[in-house]
N, C-alpha and C. Protein backbone atom coordinates (compact mmCIF):
# COMPACT_ATOMS: atom_id res chain seq x y z
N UNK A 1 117.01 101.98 79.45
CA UNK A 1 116.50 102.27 78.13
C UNK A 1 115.05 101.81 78.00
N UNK A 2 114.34 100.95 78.64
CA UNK A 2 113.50 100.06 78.68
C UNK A 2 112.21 101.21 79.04
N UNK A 3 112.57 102.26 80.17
CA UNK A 3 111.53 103.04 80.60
C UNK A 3 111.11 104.05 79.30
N UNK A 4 112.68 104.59 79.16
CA UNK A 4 112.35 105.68 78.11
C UNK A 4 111.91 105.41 76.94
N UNK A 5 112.41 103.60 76.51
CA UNK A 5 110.62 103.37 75.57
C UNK A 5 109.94 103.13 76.13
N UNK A 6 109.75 102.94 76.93
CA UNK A 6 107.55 102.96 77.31
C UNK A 6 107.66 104.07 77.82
N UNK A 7 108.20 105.10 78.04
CA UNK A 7 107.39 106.44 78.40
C UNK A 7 107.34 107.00 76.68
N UNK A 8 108.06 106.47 75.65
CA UNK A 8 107.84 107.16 74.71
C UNK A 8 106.40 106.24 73.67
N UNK A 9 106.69 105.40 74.02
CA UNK A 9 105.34 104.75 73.47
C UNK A 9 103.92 105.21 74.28
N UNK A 10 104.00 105.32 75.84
CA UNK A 10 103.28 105.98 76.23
C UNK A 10 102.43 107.17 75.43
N UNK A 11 103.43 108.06 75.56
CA UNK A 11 103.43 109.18 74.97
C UNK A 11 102.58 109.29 73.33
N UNK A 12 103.05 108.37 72.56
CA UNK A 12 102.44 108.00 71.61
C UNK A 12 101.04 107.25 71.49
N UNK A 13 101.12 106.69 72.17
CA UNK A 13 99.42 105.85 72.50
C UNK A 13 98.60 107.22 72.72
N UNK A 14 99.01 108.25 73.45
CA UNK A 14 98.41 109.23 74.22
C UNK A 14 98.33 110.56 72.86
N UNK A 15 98.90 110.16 71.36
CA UNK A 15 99.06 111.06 70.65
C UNK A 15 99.76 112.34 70.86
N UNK A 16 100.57 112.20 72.13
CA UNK A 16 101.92 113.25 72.66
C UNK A 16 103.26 112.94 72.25
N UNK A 17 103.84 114.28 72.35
CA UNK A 17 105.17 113.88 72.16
C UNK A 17 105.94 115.13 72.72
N UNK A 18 107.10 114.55 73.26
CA UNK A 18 107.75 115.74 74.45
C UNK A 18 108.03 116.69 73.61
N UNK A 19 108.26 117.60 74.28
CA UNK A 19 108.70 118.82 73.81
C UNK A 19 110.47 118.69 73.12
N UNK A 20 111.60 117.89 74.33
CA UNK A 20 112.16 117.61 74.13
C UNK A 20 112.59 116.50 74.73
N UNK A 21 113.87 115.93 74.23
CA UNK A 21 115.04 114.74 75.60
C UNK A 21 115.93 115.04 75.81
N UNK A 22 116.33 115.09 76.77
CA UNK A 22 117.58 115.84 77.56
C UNK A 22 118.58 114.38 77.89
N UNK A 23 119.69 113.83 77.51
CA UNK A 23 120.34 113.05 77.52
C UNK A 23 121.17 113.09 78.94
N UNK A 24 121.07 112.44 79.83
CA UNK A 24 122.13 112.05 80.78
C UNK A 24 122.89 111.43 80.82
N UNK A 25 123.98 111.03 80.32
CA UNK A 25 125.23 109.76 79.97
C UNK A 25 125.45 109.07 81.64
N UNK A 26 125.80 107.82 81.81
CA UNK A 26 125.90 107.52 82.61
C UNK A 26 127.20 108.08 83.49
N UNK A 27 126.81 107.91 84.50
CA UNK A 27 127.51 108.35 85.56
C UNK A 27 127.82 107.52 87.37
N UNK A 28 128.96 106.98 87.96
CA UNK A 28 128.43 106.74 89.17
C UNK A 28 127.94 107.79 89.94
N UNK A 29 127.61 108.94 89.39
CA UNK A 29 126.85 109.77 90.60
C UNK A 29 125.91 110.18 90.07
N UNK A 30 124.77 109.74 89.72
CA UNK A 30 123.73 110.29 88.74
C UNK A 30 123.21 111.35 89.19
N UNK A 31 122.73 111.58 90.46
CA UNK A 31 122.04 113.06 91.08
C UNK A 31 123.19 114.10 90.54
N UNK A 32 124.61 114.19 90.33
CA UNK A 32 125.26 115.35 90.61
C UNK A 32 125.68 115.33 88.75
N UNK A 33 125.34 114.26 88.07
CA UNK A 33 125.58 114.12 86.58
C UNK A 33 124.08 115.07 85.89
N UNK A 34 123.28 114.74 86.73
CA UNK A 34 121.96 115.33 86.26
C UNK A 34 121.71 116.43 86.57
N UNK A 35 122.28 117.18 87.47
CA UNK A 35 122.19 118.87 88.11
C UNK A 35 123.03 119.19 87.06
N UNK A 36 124.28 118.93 86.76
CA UNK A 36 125.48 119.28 85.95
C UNK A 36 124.44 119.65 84.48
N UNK A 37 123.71 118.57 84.19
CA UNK A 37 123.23 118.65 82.92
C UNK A 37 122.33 119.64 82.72
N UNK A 38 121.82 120.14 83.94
CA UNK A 38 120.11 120.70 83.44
C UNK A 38 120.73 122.68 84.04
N UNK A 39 121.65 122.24 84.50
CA UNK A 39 122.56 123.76 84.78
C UNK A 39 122.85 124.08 83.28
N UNK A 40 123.43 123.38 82.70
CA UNK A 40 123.86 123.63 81.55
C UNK A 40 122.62 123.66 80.65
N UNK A 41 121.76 123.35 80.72
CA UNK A 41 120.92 123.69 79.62
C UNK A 41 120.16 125.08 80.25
N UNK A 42 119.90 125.13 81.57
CA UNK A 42 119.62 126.25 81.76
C UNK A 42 120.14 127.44 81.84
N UNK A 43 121.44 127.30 82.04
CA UNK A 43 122.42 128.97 81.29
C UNK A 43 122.23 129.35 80.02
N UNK A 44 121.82 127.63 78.91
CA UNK A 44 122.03 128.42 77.66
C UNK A 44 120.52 128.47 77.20
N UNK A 45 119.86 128.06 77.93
CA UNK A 45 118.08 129.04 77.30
C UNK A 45 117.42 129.43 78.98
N UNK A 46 116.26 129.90 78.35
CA UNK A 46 115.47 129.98 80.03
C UNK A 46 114.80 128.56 79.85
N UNK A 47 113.94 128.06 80.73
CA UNK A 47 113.24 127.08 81.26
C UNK A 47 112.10 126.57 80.12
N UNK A 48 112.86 125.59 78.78
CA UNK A 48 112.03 125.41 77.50
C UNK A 48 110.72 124.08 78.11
N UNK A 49 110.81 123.98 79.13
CA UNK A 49 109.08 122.91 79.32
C UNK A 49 108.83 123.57 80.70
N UNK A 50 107.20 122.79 80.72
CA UNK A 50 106.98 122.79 82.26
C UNK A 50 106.82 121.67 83.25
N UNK A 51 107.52 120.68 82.63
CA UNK A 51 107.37 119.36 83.39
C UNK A 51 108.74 118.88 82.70
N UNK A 52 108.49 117.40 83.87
CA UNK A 52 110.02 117.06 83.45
C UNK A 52 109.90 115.65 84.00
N UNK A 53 109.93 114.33 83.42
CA UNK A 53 109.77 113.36 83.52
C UNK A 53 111.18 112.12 83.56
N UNK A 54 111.75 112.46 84.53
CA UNK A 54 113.34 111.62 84.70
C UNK A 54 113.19 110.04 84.80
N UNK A 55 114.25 109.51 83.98
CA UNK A 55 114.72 107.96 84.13
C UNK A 55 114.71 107.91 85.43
N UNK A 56 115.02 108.36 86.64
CA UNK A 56 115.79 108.12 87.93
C UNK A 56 114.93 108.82 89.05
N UNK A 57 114.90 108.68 89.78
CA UNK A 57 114.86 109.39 91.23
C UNK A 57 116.12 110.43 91.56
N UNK A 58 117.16 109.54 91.14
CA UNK A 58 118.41 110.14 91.52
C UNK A 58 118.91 111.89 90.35
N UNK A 59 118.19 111.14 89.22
CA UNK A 59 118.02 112.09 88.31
C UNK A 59 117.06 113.31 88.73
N UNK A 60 116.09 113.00 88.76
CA UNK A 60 115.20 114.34 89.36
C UNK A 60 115.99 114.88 90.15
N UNK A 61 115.80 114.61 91.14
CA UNK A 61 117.14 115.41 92.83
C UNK A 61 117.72 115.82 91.79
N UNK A 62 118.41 115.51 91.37
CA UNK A 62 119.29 116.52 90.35
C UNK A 62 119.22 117.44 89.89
N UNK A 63 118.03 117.39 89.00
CA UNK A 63 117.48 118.36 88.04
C UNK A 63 117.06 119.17 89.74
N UNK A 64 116.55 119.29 90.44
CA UNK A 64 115.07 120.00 91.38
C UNK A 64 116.55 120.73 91.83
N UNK A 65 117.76 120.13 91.83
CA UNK A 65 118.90 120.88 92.47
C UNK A 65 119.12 122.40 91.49
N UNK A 66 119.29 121.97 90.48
CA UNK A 66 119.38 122.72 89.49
C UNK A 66 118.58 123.92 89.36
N UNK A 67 117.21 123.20 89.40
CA UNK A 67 116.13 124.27 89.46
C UNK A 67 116.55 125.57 90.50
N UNK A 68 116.29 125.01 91.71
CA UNK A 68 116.53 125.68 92.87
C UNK A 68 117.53 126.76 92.79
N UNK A 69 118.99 126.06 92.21
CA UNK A 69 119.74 127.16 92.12
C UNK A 69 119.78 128.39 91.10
N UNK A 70 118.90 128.24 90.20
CA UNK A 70 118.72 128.64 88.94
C UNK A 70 117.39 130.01 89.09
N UNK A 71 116.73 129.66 90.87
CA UNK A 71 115.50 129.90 91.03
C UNK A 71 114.29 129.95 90.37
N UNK A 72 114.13 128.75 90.04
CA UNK A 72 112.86 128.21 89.38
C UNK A 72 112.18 127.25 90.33
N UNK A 73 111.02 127.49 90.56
CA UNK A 73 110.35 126.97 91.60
C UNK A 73 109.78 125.82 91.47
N UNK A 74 110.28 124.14 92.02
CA UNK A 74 109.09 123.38 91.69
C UNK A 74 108.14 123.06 92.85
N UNK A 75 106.55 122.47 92.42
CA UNK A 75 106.33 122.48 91.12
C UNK A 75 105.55 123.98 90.35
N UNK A 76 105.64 124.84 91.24
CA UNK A 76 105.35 125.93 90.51
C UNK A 76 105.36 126.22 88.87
N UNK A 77 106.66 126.31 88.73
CA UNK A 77 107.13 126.63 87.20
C UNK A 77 107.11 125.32 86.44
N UNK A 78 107.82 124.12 86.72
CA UNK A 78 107.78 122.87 86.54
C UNK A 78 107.82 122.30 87.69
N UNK A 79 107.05 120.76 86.56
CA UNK A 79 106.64 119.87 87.95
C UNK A 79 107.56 118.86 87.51
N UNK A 80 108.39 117.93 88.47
CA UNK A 80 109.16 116.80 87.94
C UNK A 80 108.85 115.71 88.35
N UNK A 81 109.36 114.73 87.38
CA UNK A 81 108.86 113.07 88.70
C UNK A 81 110.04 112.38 88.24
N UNK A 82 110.08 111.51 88.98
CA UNK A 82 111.33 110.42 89.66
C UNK A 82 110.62 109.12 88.77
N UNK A 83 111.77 108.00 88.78
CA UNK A 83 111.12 106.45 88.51
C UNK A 83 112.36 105.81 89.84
N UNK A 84 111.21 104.93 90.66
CA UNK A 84 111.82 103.88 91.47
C UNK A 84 110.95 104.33 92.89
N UNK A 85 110.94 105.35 93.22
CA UNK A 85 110.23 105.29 94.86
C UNK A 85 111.36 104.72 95.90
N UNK A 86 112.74 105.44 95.30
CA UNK A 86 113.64 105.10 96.61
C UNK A 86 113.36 105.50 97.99
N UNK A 87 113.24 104.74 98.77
CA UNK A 87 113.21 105.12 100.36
C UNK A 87 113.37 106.36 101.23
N UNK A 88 115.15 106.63 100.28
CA UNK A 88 116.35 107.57 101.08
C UNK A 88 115.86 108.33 100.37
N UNK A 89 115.37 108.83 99.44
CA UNK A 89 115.56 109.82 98.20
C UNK A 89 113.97 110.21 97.96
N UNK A 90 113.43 109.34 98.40
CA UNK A 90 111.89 109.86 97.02
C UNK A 90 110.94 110.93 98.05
N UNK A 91 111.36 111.18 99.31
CA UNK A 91 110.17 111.45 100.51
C UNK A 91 109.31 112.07 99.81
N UNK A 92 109.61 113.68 99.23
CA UNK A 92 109.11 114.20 99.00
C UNK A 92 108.54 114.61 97.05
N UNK A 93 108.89 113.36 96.65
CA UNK A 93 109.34 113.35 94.93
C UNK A 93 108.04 113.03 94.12
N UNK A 94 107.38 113.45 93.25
CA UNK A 94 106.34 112.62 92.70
C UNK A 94 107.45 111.47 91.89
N UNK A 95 106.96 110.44 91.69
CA UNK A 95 107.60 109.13 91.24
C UNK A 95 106.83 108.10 91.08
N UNK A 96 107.67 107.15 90.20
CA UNK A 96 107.01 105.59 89.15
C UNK A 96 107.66 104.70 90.39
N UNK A 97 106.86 104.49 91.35
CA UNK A 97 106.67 102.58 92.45
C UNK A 97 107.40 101.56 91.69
N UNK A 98 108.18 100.71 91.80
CA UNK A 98 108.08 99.53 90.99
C UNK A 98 108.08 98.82 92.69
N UNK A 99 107.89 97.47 92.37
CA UNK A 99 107.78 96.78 93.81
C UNK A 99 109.01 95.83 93.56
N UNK A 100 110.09 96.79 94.70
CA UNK A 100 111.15 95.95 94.27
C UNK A 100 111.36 94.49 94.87
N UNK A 101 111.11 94.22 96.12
CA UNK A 101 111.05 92.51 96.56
C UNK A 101 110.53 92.12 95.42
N UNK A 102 109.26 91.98 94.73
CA UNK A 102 108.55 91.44 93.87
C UNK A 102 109.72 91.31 92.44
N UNK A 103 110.33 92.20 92.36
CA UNK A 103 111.34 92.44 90.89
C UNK A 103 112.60 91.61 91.51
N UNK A 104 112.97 91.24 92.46
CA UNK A 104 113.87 90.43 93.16
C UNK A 104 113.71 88.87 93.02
N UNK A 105 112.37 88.80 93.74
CA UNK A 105 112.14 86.94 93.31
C UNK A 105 112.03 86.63 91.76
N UNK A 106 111.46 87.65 91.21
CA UNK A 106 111.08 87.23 89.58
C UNK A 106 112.73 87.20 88.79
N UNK A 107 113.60 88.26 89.32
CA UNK A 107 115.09 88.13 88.85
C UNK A 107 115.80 86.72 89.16
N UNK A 108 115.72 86.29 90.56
CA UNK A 108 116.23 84.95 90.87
C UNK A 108 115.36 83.84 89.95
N UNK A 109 114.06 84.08 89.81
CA UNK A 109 113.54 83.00 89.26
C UNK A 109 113.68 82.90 87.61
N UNK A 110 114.15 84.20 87.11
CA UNK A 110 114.59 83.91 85.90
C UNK A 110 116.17 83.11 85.59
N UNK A 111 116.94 83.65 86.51
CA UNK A 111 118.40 83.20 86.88
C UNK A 111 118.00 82.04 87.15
N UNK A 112 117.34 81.24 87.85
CA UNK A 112 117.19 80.03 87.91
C UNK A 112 116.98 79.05 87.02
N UNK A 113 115.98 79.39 85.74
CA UNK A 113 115.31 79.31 85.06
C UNK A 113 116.37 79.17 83.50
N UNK A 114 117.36 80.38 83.72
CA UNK A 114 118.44 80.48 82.61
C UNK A 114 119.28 79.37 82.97
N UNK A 115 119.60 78.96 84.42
CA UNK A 115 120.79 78.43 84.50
C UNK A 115 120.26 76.39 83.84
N UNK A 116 118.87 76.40 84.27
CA UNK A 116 118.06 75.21 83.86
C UNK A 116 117.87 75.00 82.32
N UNK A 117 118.52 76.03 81.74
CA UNK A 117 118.49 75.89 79.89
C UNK A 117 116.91 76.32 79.53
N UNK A 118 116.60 77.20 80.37
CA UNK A 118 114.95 77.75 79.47
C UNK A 118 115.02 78.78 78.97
N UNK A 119 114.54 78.92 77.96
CA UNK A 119 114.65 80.01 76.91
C UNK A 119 114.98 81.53 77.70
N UNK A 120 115.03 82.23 77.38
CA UNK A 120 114.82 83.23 77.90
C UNK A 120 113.60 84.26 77.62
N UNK A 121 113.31 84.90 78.55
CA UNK A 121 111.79 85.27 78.41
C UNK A 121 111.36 86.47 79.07
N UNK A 122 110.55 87.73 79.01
CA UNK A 122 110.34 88.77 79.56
C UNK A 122 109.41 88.70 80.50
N UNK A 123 109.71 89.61 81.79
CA UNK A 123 108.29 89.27 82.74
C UNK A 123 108.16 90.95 83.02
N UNK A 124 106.83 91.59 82.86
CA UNK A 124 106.54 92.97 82.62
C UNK A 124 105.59 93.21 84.42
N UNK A 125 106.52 94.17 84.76
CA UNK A 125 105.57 93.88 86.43
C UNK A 125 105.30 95.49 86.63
N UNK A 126 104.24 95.21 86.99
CA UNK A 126 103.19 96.65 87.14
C UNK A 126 103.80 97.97 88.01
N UNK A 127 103.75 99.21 88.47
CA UNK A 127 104.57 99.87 88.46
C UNK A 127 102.97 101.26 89.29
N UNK A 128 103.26 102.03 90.20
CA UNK A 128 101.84 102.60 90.70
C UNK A 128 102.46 104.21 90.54
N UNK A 129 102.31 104.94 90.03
CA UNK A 129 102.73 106.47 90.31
C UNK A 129 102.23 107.09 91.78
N UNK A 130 103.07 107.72 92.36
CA UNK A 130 102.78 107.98 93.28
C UNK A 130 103.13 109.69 93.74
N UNK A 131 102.17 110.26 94.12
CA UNK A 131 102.13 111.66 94.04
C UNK A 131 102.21 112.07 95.02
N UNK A 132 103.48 113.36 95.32
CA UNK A 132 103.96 114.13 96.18
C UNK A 132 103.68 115.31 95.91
N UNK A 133 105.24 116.00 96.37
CA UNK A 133 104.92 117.64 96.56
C UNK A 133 105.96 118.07 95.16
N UNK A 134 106.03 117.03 94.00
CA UNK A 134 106.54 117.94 92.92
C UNK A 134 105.82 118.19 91.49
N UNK A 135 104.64 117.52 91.66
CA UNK A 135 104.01 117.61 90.48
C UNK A 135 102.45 118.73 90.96
């Protein structure tokens, strides 16, 4: 939830605002929850944006599945991007970096930190977009 407010505050700083939000409910299979979803929105209109900005990595793959079968070309028609820069998944994905070792020690050191009776507290860690072959 945390991304999709700051991509919507983003958005707002920037005086934008999406066209729409396409809801994904959770799922343990998010790539095949997110094709499911964007199939279904694409039977019942044609292709209402030209970009497409996913919570997930796993989410995009999804959607780009969708596309494909739907034959809509990305990023031709739309361009999509991923958040995380998974390894297995992102090769070819435009996508939001977070540096996960770095989000690892700062998690233990908050766990550490909770278990020591200190308040609890937010730590905001920088994040690099990184551009492929879908945008």
């Amino acid at each position: 939830m945390f991304r999709v407010n700051g991509f919507r505050q983003a958005l707002d700083e920037a005086g934008l605002r999406p066209a729409r939000e396409i809801a994904v409910p959770f799922s343990y299979n998010p790539t095949l929850n997110a094709y499911r979803q964007m199939r279904r929105l694409l039977q019942e209109e044609a292709l209402p944006f030209d970009a497409l900005a996913c919570e997930t990595d796993e989410h995009a793959l999804g959607s780009i599945a969708a596309f494909e079968d739907e034959g809509i070309q990305v990023p031709e028609q739309v361009a999509v991007t991923g958040f995380d820069d998974l390894p297995l998944l992102a090769e070819n994905l435009t996508t939001v970096r977070q540096d996960i070792p770095q989000l690892a020690v700062e998690a233990v050191r908050l766990l550490g930190d909770a278990i020591a009776g200190t308040e609890p507290y937010q730590i905001l860690m920088p994040v690099e977009l990184v551009l492929r072959r879908t945008t």
